[in-house]
PDB file of N, CA and C in Angstrom:
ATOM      1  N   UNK A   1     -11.649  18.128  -0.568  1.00  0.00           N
ATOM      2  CA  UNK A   1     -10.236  18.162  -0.972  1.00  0.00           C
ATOM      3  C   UNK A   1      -9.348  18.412   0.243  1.00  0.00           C
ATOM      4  N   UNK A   2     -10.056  19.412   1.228  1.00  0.00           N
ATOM      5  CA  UNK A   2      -9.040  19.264   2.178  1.00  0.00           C
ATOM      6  C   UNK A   2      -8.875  18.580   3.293  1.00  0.00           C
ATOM      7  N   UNK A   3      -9.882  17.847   3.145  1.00  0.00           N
ATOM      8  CA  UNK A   3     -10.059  16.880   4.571  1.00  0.00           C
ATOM      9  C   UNK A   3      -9.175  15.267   3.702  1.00  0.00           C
ATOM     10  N   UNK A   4      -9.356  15.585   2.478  1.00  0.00           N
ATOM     11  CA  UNK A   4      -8.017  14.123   1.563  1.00  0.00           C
ATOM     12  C   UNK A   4      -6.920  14.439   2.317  1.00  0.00           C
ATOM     13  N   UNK A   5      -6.282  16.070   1.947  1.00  0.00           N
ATOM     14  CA  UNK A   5      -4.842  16.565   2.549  1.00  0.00           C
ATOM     15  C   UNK A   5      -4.285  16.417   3.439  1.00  0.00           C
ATOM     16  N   UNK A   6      -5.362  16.277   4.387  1.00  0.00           N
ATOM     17  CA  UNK A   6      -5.053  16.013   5.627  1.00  0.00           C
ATOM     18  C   UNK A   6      -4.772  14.864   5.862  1.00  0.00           C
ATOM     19  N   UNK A   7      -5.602  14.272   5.649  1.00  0.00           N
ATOM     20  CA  UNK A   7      -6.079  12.734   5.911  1.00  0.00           C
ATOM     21  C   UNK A   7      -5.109  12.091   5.259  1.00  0.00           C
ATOM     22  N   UNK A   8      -4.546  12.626   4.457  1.00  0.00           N
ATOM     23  CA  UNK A   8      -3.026  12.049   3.704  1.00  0.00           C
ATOM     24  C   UNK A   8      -1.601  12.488   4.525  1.00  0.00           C
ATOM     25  N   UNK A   9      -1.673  13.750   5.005  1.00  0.00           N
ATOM     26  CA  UNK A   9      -0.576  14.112   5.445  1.00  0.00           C
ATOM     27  C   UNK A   9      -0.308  13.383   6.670  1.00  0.00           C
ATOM     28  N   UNK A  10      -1.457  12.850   7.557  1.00  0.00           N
ATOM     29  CA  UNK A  10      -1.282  12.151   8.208  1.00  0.00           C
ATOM     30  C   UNK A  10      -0.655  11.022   8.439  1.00  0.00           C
ATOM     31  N   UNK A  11      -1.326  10.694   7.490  1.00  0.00           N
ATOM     32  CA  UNK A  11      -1.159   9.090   6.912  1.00  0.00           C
ATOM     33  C   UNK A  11       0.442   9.016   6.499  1.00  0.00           C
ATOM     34  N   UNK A  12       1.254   9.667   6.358  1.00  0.00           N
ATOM     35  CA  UNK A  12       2.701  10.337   5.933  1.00  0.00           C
ATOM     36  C   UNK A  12       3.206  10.316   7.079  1.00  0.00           C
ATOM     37  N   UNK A  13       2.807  10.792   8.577  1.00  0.00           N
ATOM     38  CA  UNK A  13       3.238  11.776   9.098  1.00  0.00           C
ATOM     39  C   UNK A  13       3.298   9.997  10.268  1.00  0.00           C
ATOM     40  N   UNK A  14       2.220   9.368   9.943  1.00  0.00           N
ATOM     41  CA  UNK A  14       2.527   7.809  10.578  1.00  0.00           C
ATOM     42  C   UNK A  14       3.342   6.372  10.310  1.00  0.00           C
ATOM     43  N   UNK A  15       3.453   7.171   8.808  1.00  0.00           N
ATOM     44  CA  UNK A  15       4.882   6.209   8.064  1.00  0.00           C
ATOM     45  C   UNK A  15       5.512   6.796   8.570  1.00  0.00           C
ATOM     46  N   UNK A  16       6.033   8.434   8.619  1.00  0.00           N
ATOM     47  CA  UNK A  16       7.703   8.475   9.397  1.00  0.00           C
ATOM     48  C   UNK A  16       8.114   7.905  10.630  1.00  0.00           C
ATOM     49  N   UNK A  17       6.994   7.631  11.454  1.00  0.00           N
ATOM     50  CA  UNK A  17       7.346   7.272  12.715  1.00  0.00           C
ATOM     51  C   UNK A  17       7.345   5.613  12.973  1.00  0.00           C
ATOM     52  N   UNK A  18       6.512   5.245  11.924  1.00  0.00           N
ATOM     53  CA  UNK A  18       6.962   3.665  11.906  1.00  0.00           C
ATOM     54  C   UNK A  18       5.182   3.405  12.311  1.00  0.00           C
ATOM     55  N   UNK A  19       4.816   3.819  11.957  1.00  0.00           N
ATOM     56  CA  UNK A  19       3.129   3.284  12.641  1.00  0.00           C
ATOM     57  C   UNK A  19       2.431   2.958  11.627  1.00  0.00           C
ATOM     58  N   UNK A  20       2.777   1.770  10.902  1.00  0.00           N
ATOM     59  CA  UNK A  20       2.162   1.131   9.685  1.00  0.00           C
ATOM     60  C   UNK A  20       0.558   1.137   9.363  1.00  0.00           C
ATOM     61  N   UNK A  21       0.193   0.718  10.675  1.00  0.00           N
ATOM     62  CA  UNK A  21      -1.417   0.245  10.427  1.00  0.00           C
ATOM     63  C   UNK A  21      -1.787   1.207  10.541  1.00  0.00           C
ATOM     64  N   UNK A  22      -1.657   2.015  11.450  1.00  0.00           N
ATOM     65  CA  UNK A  22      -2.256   3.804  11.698  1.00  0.00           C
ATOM     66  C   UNK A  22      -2.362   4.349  10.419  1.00  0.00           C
ATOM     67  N   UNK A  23      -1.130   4.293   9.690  1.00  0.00           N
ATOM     68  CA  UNK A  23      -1.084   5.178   8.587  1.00  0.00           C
ATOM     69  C   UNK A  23      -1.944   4.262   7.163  1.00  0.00           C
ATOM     70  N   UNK A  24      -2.117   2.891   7.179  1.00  0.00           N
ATOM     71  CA  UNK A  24      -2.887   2.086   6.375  1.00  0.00           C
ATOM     72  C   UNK A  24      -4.473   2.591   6.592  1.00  0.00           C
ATOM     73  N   UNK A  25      -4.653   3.275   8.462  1.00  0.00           N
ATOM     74  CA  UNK A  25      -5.689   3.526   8.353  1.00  0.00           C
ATOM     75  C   UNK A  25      -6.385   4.883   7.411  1.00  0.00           C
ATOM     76  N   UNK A  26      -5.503   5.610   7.366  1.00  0.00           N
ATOM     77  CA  UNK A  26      -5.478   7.112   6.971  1.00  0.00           C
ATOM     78  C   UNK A  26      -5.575   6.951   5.512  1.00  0.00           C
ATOM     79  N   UNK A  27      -4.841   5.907   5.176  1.00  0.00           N
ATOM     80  CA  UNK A  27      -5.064   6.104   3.740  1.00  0.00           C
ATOM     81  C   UNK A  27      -6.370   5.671   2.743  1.00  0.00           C
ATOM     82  N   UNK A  28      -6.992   4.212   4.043  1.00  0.00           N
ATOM     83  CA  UNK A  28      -7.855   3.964   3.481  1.00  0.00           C
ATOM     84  C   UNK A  28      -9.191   5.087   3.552  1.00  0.00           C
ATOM     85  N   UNK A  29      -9.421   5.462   4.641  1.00  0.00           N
ATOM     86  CA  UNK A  29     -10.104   7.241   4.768  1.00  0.00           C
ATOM     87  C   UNK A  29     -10.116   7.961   3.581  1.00  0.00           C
ATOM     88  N   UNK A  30      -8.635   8.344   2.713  1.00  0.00           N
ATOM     89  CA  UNK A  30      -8.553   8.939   1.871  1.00  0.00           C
ATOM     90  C   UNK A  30      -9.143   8.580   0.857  1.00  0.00           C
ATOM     91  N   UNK A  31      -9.040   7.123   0.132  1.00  0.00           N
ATOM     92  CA  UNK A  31      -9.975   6.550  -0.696  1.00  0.00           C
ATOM     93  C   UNK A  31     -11.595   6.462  -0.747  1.00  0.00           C
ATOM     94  N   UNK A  32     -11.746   6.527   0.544  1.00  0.00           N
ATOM     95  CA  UNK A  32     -13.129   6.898   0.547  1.00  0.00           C
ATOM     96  C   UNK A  32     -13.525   7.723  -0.357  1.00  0.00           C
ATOM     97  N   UNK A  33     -12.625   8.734  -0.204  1.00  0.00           N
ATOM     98  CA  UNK A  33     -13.450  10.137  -0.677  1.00  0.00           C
ATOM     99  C   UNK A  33     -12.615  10.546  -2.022  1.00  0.00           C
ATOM    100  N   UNK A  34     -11.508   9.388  -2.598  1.00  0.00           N
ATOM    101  CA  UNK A  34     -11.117   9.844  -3.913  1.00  0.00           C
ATOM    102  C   UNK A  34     -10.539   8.347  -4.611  1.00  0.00           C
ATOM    103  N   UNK A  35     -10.893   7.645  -5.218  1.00  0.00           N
ATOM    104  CA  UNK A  35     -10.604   6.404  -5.289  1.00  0.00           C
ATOM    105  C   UNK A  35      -9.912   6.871  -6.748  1.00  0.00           C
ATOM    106  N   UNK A  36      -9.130   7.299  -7.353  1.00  0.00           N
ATOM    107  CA  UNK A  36      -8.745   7.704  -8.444  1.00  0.00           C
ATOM    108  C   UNK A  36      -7.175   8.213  -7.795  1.00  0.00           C
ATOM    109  N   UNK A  37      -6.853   8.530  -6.847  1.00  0.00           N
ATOM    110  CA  UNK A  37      -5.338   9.512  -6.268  1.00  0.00           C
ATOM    111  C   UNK A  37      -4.370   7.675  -6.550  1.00  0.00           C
ATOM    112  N   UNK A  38      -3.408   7.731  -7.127  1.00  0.00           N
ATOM    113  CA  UNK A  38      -2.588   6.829  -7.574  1.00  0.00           C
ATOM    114  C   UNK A  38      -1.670   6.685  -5.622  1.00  0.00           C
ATOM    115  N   UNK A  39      -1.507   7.746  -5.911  1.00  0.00           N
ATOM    116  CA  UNK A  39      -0.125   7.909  -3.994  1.00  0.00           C
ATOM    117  C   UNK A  39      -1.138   7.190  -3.406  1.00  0.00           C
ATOM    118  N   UNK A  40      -2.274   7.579  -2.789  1.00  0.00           N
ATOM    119  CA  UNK A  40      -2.729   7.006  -1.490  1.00  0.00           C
ATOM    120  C   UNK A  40      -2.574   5.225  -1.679  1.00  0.00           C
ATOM    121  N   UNK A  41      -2.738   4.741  -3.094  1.00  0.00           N
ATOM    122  CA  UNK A  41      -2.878   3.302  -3.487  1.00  0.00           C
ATOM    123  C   UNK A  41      -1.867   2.824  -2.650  1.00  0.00           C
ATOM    124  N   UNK A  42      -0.279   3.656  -3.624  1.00  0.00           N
ATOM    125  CA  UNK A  42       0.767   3.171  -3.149  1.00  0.00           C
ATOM    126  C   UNK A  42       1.409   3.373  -1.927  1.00  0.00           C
ATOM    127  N   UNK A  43       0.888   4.146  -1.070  1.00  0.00           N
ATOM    128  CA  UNK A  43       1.449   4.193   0.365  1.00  0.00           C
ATOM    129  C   UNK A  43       1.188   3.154   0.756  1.00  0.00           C
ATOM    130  N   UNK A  44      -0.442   3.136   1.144  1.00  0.00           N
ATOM    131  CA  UNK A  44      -0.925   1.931   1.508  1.00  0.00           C
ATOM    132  C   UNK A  44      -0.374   0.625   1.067  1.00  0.00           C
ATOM    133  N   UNK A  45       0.453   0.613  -0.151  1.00  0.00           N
ATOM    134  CA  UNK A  45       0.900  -0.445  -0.606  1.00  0.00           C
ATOM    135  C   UNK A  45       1.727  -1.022   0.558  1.00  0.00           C
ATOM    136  N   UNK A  46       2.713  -0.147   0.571  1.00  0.00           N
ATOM    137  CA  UNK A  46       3.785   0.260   1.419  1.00  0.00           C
ATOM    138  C   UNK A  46       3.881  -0.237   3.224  1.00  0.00           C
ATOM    139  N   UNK A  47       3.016   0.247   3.393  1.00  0.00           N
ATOM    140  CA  UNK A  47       2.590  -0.069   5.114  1.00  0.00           C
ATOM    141  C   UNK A  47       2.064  -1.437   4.524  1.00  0.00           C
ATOM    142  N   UNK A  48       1.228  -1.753   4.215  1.00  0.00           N
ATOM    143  CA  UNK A  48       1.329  -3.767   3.984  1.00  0.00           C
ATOM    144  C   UNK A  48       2.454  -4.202   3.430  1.00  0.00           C
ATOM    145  N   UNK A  49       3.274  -3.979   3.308  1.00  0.00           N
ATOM    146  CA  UNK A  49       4.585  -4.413   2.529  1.00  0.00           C
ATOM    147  C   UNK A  49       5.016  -4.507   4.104  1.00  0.00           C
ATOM    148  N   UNK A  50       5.513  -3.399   5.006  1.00  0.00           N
ATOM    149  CA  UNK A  50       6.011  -3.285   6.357  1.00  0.00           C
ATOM    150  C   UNK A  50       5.284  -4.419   6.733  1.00  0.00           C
ATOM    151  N   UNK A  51       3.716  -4.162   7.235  1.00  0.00           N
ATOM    152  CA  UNK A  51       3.185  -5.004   7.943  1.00  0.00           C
ATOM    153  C   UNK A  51       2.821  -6.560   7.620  1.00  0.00           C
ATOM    154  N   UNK A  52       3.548  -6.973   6.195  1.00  0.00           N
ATOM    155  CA  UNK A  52       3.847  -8.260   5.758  1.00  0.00           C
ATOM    156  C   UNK A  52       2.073  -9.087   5.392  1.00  0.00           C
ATOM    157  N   UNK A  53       1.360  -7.806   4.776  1.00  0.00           N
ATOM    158  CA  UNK A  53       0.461  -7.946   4.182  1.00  0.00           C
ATOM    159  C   UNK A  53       0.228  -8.477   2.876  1.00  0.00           C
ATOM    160  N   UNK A  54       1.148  -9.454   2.031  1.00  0.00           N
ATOM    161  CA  UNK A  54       1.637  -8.950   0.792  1.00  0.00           C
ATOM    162  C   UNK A  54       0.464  -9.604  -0.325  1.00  0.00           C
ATOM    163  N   UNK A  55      -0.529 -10.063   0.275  1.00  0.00           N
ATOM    164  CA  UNK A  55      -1.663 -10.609  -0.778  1.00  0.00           C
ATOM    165  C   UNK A  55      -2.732  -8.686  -0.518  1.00  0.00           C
ATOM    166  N   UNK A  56      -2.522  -8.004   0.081  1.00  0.00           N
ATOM    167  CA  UNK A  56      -3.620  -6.988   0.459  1.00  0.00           C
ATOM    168  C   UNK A  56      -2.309  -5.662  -0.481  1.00  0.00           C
ATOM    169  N   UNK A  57      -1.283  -5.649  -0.377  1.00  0.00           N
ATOM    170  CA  UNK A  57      -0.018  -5.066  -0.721  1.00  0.00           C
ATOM    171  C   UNK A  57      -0.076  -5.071  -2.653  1.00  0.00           C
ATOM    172  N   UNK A  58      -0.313  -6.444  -3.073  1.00  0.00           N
ATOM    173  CA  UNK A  58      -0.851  -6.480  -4.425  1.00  0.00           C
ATOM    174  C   UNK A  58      -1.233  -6.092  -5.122  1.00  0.00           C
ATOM    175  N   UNK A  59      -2.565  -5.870  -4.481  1.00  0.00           N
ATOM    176  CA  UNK A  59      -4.677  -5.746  -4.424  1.00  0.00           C
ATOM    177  C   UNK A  59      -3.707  -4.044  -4.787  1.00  0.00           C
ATOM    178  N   UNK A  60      -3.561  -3.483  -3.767  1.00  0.00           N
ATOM    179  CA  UNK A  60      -3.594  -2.129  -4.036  1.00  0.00           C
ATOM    180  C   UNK A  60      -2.868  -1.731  -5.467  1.00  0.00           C
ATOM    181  N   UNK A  61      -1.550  -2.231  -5.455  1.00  0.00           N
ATOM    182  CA  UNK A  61      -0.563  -2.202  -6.772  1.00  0.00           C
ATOM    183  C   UNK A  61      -1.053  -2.575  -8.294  1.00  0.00           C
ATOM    184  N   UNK A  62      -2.406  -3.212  -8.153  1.00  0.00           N
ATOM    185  CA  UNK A  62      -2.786  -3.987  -9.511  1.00  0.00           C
ATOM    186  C   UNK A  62      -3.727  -2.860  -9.231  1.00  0.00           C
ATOM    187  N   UNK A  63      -4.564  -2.158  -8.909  1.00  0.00           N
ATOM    188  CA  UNK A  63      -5.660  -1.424  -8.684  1.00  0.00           C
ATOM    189  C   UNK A  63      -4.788   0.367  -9.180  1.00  0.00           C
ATOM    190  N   UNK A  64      -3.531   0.253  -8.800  1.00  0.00           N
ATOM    191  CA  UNK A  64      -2.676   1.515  -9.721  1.00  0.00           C
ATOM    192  C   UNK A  64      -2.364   1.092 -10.943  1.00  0.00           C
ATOM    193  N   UNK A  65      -2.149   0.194 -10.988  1.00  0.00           N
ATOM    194  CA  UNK A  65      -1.956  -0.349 -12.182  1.00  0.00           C
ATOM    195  C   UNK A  65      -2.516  -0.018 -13.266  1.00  0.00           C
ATOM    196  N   UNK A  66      -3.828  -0.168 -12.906  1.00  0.00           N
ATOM    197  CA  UNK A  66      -5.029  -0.427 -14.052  1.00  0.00           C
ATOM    198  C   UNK A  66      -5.657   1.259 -14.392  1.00  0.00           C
ATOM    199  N   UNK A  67      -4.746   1.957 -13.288  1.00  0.00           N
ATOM    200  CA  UNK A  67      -5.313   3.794 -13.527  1.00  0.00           C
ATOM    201  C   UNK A  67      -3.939   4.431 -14.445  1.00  0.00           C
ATOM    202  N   UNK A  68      -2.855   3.813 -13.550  1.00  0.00           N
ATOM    203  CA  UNK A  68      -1.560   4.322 -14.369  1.00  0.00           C
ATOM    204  C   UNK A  68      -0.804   3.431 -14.769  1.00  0.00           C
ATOM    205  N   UNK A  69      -0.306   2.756 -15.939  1.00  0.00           N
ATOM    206  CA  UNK A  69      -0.141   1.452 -16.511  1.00  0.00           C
ATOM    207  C   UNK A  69       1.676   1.736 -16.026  1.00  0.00           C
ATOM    208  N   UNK A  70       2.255   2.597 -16.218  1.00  0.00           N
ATOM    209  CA  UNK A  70       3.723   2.719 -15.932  1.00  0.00           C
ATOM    210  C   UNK A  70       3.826   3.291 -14.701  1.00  0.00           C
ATOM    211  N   UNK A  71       3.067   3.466 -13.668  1.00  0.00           N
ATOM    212  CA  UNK A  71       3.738   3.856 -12.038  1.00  0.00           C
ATOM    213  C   UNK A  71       4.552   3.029 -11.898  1.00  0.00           C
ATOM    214  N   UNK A  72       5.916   3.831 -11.567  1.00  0.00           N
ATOM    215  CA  UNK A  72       6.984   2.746 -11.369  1.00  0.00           C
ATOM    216  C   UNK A  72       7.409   2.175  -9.590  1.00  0.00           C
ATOM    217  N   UNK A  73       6.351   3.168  -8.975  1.00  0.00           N
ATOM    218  CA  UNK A  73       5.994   2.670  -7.620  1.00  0.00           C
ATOM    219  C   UNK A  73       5.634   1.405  -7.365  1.00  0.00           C
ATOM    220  N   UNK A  74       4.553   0.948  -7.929  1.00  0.00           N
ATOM    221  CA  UNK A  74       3.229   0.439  -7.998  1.00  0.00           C
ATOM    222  C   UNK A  74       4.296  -0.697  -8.355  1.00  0.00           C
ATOM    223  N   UNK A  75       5.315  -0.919  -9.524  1.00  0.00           N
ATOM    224  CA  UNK A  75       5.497  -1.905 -10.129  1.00  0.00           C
ATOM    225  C   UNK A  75       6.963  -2.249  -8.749  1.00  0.00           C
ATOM    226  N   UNK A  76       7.094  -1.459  -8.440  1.00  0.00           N
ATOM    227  CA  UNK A  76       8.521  -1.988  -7.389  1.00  0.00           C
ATOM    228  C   UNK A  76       7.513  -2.709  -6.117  1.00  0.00           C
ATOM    229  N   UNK A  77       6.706  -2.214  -5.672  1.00  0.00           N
ATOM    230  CA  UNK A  77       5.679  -2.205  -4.322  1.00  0.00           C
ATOM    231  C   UNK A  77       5.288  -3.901  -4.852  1.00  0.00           C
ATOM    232  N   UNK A  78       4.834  -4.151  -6.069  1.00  0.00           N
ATOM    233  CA  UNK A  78       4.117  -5.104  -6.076  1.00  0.00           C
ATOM    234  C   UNK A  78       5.244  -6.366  -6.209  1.00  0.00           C
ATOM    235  N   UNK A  79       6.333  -6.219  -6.745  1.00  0.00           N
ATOM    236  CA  UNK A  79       7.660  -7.206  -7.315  1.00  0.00           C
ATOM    237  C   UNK A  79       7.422  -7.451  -5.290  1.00  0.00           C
ATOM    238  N   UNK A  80       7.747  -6.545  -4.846  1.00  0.00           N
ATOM    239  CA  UNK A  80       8.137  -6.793  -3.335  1.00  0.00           C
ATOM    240  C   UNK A  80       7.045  -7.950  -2.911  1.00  0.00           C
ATOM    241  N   UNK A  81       6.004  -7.235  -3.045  1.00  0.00           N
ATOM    242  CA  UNK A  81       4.380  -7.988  -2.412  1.00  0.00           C
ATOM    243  C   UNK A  81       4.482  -9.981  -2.931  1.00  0.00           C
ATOM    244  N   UNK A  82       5.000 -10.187  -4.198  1.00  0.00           N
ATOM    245  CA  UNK A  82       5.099 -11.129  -4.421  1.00  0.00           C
ATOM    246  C   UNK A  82       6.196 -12.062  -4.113  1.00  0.00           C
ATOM    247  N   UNK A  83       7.401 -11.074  -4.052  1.00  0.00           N
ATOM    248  CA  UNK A  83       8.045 -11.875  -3.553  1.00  0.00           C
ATOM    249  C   UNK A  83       8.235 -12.371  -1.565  1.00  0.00           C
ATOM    250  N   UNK A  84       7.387 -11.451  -0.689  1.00  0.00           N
ATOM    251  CA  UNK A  84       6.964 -11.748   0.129  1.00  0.00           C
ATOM    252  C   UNK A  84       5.651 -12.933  -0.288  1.00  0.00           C
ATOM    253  N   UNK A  85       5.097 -12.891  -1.076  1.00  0.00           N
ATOM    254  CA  UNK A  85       4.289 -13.938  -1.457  1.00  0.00           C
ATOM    255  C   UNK A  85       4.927 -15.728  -1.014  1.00  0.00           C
ATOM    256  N   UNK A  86       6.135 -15.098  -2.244  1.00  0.00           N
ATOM    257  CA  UNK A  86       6.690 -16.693  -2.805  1.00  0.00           C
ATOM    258  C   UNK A  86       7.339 -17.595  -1.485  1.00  0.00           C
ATOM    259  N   UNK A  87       8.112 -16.209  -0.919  1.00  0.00           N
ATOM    260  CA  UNK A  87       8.861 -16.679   0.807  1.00  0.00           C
ATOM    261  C   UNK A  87       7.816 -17.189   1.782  1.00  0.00           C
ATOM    262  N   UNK A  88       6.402 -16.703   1.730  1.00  0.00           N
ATOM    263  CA  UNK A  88       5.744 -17.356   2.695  1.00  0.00           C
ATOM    264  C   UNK A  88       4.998 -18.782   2.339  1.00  0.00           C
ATOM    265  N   UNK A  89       5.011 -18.887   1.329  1.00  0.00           N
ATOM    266  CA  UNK A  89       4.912 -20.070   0.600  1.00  0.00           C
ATOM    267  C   UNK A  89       5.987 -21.402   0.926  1.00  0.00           C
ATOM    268  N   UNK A  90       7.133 -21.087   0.472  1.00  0.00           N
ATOM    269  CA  UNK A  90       8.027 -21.377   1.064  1.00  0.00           C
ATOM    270  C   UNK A  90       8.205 -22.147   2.652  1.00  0.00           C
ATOM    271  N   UNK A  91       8.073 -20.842   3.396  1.00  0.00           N
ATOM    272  CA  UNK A  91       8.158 -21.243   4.679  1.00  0.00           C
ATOM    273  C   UNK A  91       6.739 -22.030   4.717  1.00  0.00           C
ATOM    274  N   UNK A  92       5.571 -22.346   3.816  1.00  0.00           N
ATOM    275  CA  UNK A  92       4.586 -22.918   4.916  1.00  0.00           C
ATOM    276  C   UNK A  92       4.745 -24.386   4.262  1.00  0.00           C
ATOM    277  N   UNK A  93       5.799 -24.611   2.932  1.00  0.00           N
ATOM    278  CA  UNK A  93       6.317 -25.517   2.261  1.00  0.00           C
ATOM    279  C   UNK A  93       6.853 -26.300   3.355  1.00  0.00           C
ATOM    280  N   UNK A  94       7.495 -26.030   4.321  1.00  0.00           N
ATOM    281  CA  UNK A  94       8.796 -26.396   5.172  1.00  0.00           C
ATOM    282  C   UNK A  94       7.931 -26.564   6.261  1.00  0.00           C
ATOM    283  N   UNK A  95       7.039 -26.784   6.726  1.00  0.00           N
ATOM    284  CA  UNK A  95       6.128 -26.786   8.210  1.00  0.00           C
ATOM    285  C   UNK A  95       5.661 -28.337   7.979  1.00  0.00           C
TER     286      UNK A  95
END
């Protein structure tokens, strides 16, 4: 439990500073050891949302989903993820 805390606060402490993947790394650490914590899903959502991950950004949001049917995180994180979806679609429409 306290090596999650950490391993989360971190993972927090690399979103404030803007260090997306760092903190994607921390979170996935955290899942290791608790695949049930709804937050770590959606941080991670979050830093792939930044890092324009939005098929991996999803994955995480449908995976809260299916633990907490109304996270209203999960459901904003993922509207985002897709609609980064539809835009890159788009742009590879136009190439």
């Amino acid at each position: 439990v306290e090596k999650f805390k950490r391993l989360k606060n971190e993972g927090n402490d690399f979103v404030k500073m803007g260090e997306y993947e760092e903190a994607a790394n921390k979170y996935s650490e955290c899942m290791k050891l608790n695949t049930e914590e709804c937050t770590v899903y959606t941080n991670r959502a979050l830093c792939y949302l930044k890092l324009y991950k939005y098929e991996e950004a999803k994955r995480d949001c449908d995976h809260v989903l299916q633990i907490e049917d109304s996270n209203i995180k999960a459901f904003y994180r993922r509207a985002l993820a897709y609609k980064g979806l539809q835009v890159r679609k788009k742009n590879m429409a136009g190439i």
